[in-house]
Protein backbone atom coordinates (compact mmCIF):
# COMPACT_ATOMS: atom_id res chain seq x y z
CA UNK A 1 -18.36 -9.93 -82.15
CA UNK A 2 -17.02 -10.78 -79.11
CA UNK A 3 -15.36 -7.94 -77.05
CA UNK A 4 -13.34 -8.80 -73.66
CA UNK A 5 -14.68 -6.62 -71.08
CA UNK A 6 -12.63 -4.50 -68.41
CA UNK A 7 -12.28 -6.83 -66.06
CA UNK A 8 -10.73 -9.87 -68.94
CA UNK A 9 -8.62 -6.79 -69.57
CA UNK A 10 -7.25 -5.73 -66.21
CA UNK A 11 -6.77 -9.67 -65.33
CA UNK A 12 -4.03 -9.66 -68.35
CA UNK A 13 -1.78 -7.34 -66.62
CA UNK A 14 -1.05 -10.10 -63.79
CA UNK A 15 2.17 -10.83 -64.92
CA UNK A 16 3.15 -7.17 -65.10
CA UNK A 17 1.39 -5.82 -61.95
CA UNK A 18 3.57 -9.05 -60.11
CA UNK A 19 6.60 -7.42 -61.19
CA UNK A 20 5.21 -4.13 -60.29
CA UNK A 21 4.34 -5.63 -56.55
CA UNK A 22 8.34 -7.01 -56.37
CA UNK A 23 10.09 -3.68 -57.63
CA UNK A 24 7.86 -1.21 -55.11
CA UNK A 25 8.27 -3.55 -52.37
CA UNK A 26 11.68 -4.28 -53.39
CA UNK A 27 12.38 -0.16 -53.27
CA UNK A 28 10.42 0.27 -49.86
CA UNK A 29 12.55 -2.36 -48.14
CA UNK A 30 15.74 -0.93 -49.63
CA UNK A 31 15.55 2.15 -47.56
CA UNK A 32 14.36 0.28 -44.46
CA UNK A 33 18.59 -1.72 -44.94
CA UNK A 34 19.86 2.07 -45.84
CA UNK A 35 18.45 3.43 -43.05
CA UNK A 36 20.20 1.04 -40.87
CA UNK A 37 23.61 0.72 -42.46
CA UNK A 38 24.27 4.21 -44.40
CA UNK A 39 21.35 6.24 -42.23
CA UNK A 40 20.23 7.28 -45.93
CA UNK A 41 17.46 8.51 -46.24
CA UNK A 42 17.83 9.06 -42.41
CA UNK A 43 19.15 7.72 -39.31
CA UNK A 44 16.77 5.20 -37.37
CA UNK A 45 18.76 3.36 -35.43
CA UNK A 46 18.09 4.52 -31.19
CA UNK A 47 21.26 7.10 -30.85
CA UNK A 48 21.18 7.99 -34.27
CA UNK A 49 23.63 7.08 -36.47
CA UNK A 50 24.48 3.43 -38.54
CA UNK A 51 24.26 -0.01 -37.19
CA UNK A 52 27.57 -1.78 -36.64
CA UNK A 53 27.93 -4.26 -39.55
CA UNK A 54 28.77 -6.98 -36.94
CA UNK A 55 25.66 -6.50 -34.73
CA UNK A 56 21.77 -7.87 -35.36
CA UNK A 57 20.70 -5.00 -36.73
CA UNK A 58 23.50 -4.38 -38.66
CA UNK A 59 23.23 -7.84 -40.47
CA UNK A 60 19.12 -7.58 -40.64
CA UNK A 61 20.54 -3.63 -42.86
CA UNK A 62 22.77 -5.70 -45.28
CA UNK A 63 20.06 -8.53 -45.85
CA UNK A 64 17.51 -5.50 -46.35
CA UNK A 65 19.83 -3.49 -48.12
CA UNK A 66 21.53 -6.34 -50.81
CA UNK A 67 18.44 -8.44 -50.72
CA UNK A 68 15.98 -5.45 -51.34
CA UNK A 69 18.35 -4.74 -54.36
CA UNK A 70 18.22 -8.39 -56.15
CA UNK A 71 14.74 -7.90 -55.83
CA UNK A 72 14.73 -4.78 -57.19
CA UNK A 73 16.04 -6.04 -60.33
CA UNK A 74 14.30 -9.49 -60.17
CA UNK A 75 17.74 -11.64 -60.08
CA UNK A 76 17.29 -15.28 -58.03
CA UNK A 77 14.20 -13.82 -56.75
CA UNK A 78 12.84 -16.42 -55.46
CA UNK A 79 15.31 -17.84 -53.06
CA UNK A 80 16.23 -14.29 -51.82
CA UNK A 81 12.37 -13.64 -51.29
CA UNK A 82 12.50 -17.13 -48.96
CA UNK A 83 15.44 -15.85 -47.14
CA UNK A 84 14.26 -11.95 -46.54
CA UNK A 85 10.42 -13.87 -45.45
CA UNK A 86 12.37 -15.65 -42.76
CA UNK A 87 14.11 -13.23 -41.89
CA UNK A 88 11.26 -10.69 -41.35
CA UNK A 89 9.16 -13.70 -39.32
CA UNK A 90 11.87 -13.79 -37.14
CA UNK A 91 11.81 -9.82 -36.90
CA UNK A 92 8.50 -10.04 -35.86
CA UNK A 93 8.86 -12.70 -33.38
CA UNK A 94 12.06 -11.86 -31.89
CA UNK A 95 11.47 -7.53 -31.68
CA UNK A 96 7.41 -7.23 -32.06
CA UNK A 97 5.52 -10.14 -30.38
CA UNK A 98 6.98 -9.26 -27.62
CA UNK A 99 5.63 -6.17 -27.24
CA UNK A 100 1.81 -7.33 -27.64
CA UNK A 101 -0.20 -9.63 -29.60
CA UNK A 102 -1.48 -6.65 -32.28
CA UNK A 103 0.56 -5.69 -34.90
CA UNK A 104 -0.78 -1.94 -34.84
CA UNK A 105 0.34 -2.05 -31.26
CA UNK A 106 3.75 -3.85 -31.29
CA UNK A 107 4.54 -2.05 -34.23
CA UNK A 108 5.27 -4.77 -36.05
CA UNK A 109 3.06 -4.70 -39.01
CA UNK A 110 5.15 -3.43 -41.94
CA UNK A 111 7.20 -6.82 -40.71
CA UNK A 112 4.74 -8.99 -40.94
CA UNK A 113 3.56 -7.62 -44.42
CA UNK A 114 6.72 -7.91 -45.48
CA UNK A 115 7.34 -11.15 -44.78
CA UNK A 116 3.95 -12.82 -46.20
CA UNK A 117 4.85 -10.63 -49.37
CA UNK A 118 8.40 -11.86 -49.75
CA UNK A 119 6.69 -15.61 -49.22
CA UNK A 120 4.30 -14.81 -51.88
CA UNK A 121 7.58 -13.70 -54.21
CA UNK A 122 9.15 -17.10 -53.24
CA UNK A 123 6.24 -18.78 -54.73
CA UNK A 124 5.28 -16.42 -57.48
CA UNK A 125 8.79 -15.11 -58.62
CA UNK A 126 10.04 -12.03 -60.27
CA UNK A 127 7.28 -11.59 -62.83
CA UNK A 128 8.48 -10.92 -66.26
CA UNK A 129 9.71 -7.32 -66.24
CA UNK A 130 13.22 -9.26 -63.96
CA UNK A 131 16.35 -10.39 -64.70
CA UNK A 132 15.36 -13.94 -63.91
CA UNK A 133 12.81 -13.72 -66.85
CA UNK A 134 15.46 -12.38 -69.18
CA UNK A 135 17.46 -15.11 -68.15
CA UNK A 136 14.81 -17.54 -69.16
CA UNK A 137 14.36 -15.69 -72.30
CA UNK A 138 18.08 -15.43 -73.39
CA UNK A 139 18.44 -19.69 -72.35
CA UNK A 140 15.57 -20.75 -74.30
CA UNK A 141 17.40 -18.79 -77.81
């Protein structure tokens, strides 16, 4: 008899622990947009306060906000995952580099995290607990 051991077991959940890895990520960055454009859960911006809509930061809040909630639900995941990788590179570059060449320093890790796990999302997709896989699912009937 031949019995899969724990590790043939854990490797099965791939698929599910990718969609796991979108929808936490996916509800981290949420608040990060939120924060900026609503100051829900609270206020980050410098004085306080939102972000006007027309200003850097206040287009970086809607990307985080709207794009954190496709992913969230796993619909066109992969091109919004390209788009919100760009968009924190050029967070880094543009606010953190700056600042210093470590991340710890500049503050700029949670950006750069961020956008190597949105290019891994890009690449990987939604996983199948997402829309897009429903999609699939419903096409192929």
């Amino acid at each position: 008899m031949n019995v899969p051991g724990p590790d043939t077991r854990w490797r099965s959940w791939t698929p599910q622990l990718l969609s796991v890895l979108r929808i936490v990520t996916a509800f981290l960055f949420i608040q990060v947009g939120t924060a900026k454009l609503f100051a829900f859960p609270g206020a980050i911006m410098p004085e306080g306060g939102t972000a006007p809509v027309a200003s850097l930061a206040g287009i970086a809040g809607v990307l985080e906000t709207f794009g954190g909630l496709l992913l969230l639900v796993g619909l066109y995941t992969r091109p919004v995952a390209f788009l919100l990788s760009g968009e924190m590179a050029v967070a880094y570059f543009y606010a953190h580099a700056p600042q210093g060449f470590w991340p710890v320093l500049n503050q700029g890790a949670p950006a750069a995290l961020y956008a190597f796990l949105f290019l891994y999302l890009s690449a990987a997709g939604g996983g199948p607990w997402s829309l897009d896989a429903f999609r699939r699912r419903e096409g192929k009937a």
